[in-house]
C-alpha atoms as a PDB file:
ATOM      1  CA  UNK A   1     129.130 -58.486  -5.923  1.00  0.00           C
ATOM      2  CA  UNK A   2     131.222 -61.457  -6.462  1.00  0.00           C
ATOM      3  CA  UNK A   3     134.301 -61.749  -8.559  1.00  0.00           C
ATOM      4  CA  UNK A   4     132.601 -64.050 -11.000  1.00  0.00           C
ATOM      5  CA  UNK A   5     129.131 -62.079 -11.496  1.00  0.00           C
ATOM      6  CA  UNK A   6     131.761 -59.176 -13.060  1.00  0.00           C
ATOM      7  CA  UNK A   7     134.548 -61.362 -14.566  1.00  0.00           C
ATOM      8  CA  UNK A   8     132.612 -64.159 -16.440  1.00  0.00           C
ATOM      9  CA  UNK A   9     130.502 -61.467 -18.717  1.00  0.00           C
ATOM     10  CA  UNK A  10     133.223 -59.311 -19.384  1.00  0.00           C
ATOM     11  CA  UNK A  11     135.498 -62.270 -20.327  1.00  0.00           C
ATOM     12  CA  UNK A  12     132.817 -63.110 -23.117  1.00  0.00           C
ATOM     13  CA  UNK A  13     132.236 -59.861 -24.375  1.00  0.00           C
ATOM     14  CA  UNK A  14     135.919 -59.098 -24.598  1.00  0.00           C
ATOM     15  CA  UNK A  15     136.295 -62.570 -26.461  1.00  0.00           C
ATOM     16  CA  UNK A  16     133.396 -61.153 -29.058  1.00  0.00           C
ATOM     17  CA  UNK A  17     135.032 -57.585 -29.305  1.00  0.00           C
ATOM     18  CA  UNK A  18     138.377 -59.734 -30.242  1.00  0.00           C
ATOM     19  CA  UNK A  19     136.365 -61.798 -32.697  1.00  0.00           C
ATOM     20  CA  UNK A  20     134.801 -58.635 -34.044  1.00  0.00           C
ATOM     21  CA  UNK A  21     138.146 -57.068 -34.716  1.00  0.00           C
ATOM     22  CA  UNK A  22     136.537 -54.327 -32.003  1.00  0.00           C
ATOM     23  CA  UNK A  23     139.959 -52.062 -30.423  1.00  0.00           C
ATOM     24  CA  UNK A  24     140.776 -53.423 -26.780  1.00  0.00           C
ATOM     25  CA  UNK A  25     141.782 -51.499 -24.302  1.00  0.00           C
ATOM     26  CA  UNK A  26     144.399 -53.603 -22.683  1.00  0.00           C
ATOM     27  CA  UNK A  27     141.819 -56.483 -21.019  1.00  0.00           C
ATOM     28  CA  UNK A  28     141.053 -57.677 -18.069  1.00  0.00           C
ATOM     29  CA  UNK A  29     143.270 -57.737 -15.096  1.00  0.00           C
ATOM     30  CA  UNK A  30     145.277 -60.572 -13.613  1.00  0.00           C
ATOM     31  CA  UNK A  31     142.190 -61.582 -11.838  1.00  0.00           C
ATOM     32  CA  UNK A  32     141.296 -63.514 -15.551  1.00  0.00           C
ATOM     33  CA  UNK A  33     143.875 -66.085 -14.557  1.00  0.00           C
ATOM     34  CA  UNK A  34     142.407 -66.852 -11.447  1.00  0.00           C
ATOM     35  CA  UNK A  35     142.426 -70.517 -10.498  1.00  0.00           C
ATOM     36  CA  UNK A  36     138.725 -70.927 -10.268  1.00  0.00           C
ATOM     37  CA  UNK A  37     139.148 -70.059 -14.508  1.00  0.00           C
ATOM     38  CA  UNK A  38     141.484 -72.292 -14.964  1.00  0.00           C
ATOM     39  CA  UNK A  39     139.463 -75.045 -13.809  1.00  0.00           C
ATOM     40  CA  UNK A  40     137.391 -77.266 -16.004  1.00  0.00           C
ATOM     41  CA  UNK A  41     133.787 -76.092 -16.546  1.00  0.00           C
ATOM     42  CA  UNK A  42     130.940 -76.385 -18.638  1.00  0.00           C
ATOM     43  CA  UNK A  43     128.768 -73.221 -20.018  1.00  0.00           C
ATOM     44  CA  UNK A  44     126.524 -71.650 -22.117  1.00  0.00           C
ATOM     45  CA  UNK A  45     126.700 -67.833 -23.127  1.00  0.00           C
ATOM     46  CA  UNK A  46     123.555 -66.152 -23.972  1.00  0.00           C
ATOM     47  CA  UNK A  47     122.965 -63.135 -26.269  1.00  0.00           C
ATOM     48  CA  UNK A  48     120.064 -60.901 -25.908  1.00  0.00           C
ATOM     49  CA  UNK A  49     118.716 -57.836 -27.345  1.00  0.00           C
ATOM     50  CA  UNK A  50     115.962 -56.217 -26.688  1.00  0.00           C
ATOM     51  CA  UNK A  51     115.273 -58.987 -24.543  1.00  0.00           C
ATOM     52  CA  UNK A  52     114.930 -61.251 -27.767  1.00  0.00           C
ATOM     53  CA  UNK A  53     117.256 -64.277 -27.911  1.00  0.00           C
ATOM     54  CA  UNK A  54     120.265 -63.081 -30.451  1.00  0.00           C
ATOM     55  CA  UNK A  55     122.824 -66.207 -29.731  1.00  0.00           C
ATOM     56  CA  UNK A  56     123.587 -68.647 -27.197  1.00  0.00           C
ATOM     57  CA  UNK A  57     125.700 -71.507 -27.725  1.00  0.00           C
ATOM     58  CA  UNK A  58     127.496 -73.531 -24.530  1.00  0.00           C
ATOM     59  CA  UNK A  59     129.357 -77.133 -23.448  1.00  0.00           C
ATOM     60  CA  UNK A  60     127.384 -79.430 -21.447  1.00  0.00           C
ATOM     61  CA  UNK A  61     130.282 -81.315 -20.044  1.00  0.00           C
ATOM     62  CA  UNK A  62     133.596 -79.747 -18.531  1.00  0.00           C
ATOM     63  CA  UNK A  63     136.808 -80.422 -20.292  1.00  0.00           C
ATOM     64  CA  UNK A  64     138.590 -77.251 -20.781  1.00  0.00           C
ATOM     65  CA  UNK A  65     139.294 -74.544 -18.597  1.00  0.00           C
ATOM     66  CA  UNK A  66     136.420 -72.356 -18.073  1.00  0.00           C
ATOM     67  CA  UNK A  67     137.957 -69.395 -18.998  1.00  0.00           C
ATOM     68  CA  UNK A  68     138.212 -70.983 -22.816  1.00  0.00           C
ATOM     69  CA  UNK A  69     135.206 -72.040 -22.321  1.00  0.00           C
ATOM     70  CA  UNK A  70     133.700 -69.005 -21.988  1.00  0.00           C
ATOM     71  CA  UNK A  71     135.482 -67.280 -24.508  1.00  0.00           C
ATOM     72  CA  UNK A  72     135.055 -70.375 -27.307  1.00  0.00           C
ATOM     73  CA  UNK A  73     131.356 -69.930 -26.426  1.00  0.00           C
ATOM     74  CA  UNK A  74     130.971 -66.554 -26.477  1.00  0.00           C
ATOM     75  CA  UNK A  75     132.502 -66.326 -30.018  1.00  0.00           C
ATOM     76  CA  UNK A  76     130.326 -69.241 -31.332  1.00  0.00           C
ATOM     77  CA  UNK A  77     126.897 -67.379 -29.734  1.00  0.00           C
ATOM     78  CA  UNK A  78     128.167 -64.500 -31.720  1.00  0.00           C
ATOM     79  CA  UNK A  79     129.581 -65.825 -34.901  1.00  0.00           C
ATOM     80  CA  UNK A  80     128.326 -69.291 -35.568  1.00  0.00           C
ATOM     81  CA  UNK A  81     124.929 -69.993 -33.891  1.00  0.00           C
ATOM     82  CA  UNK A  82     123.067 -71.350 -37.022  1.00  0.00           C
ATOM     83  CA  UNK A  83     119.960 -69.436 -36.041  1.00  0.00           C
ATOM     84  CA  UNK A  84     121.309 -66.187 -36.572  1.00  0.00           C
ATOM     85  CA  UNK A  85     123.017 -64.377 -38.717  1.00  0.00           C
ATOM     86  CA  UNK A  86     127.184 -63.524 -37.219  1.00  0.00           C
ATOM     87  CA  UNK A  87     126.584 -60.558 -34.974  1.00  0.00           C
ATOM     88  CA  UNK A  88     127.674 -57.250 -36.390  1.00  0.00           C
ATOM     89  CA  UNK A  89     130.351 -54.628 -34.438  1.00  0.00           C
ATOM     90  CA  UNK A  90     127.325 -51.927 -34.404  1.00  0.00           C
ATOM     91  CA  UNK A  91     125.163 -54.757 -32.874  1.00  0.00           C
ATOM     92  CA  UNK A  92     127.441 -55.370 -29.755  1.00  0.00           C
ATOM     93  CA  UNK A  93     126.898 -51.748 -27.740  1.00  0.00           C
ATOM     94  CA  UNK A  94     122.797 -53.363 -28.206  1.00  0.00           C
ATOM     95  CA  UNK A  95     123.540 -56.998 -27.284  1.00  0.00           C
ATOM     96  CA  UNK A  96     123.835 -57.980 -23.486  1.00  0.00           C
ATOM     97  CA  UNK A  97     126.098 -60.711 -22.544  1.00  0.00           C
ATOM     98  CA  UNK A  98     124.763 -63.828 -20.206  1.00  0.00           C
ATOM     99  CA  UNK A  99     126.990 -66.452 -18.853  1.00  0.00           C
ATOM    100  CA  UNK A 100     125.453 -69.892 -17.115  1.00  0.00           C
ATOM    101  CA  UNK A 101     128.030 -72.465 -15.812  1.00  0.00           C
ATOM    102  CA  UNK A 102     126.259 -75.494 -15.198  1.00  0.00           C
ATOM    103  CA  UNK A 103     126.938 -78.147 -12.678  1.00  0.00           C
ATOM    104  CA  UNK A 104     128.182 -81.572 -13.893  1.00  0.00           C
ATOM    105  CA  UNK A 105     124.887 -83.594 -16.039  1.00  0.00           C
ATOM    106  CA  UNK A 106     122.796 -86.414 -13.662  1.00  0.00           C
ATOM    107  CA  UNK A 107     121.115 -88.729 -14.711  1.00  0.00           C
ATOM    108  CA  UNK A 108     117.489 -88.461 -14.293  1.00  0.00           C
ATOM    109  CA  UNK A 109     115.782 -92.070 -14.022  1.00  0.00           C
ATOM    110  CA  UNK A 110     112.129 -92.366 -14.597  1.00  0.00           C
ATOM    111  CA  UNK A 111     109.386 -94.935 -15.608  1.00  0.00           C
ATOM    112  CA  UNK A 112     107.020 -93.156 -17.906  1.00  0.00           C
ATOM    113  CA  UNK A 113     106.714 -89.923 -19.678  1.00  0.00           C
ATOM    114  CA  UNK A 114     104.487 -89.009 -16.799  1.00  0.00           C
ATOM    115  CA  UNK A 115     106.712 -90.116 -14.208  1.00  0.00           C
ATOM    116  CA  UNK A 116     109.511 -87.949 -16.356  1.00  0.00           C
ATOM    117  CA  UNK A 117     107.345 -84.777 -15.881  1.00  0.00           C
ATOM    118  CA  UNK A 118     106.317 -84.996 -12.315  1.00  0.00           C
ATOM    119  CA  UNK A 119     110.353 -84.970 -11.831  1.00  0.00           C
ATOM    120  CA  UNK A 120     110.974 -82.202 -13.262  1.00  0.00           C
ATOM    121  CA  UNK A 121     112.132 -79.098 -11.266  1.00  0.00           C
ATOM    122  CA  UNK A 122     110.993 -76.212 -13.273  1.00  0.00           C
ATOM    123  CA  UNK A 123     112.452 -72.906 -12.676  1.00  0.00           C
ATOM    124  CA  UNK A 124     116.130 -74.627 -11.453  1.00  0.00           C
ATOM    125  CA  UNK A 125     116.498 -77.754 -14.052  1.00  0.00           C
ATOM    126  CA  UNK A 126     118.348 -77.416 -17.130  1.00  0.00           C
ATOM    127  CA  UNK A 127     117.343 -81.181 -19.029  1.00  0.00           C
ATOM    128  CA  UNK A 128     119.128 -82.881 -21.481  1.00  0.00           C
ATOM    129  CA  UNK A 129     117.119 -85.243 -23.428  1.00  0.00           C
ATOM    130  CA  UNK A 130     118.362 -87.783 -25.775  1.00  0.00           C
ATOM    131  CA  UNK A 131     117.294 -90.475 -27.940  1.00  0.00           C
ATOM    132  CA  UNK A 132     119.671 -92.301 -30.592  1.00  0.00           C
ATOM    133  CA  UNK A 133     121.995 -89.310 -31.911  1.00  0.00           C
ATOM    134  CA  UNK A 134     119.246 -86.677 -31.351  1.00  0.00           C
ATOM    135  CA  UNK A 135     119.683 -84.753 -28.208  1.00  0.00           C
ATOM    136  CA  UNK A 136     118.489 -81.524 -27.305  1.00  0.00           C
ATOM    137  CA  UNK A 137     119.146 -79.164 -23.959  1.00  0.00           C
ATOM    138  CA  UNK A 138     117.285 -76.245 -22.468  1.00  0.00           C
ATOM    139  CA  UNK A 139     118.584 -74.255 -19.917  1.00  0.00           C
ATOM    140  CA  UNK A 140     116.876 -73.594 -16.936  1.00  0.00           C
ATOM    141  CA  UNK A 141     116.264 -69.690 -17.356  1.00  0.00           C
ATOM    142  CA  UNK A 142     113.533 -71.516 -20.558  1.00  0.00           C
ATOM    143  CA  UNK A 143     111.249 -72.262 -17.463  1.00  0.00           C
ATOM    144  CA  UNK A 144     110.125 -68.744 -18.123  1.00  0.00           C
ATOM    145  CA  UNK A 145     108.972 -68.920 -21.468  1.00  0.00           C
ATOM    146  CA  UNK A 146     107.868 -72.498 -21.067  1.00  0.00           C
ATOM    147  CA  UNK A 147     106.360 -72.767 -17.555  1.00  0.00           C
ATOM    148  CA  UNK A 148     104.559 -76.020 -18.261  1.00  0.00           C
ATOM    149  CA  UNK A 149     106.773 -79.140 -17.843  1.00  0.00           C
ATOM    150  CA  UNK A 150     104.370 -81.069 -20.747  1.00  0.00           C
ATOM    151  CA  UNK A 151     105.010 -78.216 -23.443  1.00  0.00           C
ATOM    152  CA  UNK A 152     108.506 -77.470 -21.568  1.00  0.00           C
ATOM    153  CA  UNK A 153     109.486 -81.625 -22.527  1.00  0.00           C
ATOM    154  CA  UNK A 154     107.235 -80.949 -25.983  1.00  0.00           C
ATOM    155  CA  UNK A 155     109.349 -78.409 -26.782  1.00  0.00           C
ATOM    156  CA  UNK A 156     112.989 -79.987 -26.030  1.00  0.00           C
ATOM    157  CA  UNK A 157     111.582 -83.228 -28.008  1.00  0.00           C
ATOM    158  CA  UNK A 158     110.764 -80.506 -31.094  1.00  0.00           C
ATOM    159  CA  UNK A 159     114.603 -79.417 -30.564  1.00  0.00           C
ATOM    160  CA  UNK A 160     115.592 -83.112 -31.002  1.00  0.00           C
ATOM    161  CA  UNK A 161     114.150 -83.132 -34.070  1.00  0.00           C
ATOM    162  CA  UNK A 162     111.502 -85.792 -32.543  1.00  0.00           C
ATOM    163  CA  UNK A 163     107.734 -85.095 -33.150  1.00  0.00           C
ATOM    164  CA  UNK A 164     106.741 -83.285 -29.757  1.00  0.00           C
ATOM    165  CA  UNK A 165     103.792 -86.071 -29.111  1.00  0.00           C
ATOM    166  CA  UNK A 166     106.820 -88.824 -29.578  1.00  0.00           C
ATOM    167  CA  UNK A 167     107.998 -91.084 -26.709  1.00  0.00           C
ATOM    168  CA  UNK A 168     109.899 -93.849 -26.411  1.00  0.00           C
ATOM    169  CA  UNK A 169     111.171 -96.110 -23.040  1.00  0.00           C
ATOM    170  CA  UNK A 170     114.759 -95.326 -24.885  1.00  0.00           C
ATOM    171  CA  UNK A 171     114.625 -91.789 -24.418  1.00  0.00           C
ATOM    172  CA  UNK A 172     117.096 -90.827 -21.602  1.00  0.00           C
ATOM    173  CA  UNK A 173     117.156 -87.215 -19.651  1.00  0.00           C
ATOM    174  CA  UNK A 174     119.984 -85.796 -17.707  1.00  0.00           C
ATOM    175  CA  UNK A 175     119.270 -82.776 -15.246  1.00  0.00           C
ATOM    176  CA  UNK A 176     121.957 -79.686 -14.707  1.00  0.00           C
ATOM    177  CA  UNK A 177     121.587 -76.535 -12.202  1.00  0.00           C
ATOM    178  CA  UNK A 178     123.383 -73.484 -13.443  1.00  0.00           C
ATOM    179  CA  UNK A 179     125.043 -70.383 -11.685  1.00  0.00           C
ATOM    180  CA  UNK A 180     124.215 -67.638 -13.541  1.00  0.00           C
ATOM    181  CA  UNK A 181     126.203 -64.392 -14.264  1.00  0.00           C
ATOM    182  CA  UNK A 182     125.025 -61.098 -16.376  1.00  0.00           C
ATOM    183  CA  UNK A 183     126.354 -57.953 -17.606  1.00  0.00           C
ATOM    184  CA  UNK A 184     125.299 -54.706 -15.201  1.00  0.00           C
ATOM    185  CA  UNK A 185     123.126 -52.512 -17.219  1.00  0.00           C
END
């Protein structure tokens, strides 16, 4: 088991538990100052219970170290995720902690809606989509709940705040892969 699939979730959980005013037991070891966290990164943290989607909150572009950005994220999925209301201490021993770094945002050219979908990589694609000041992003772990690159795109557009039958040649899309690291049940 790598270093990361064991440091990354515990990082964000122990950022929560701080949050929370939860008692620590000391932290992590050194190996939280690694170089590899002290490197800029980009990620998302993702809250679950039950299975059911309880927070998730993340950067899209790197420019902080990822340890912070782990932790800032964490507490935001948590705390501030204006879906939900702020997790609760008794919630947390429930509530299993997902972190996805995601590789640096490409630009994904295209000539049509339709050429737009038959691009798509479902399954390993996170997508950005933006038009004007809306933007939207789905991670690529939404592939399975939306399997379907129309209703996958429909979707993201619905996120935007854009009609989900909307298009328009100034609509641009970005594509991410992420590395993907959960708690051990």
């Amino acid at each position: 088991m790598s270093i990361e699939r064991q440091i990354l979730p515990a990082l964000a959980r122990q950022a929560i538990e701080e949050a929370l005013g939860a008692q620590q037991d000391g932290g992590l070891s050194a190996r939280h100052d690694a170089d590899w966290l002290q490197a800029p990164g980009a990620s998302f943290v993702t809250l679950t219970q039950q299975g059911r989607l309880r927070g998730c909150i993340g950067t899209l572009e790197a420019h902080r170290a990822l340890r912070i950005d782990v932790e800032a994220n964490a507490v935001a999925a948590a705390l501030h995720d204006p879906r939900f209301m702020p997790l609760q201490l008794r919630e947390l021993g429930s509530t299993r902690v997902e972190v996805s770094v995601l590789s640096a945002p490409e630009s994904m050219p295209f000539d049509s809606e339709a050429d737009a979908l038959a691009r798509l990589r479902p399954g390993l694609d996170g997508i950005v989509l933006q038009y004007g000041s809306r933007r939207s992003t789905f991670l690529p772990q939404v592939w399975d709940q939306l399997p379907e690159p129309t209703e996958f795109i429909s979707q993201l557009k619905r996120k935007a705040g854009l009609p989900d039958g909307f298009w328009h040649s100034q609509i641009s899309l970005q594509r991410y892969t992420v590395a993907k690291y959960q708690e051990t049940a």
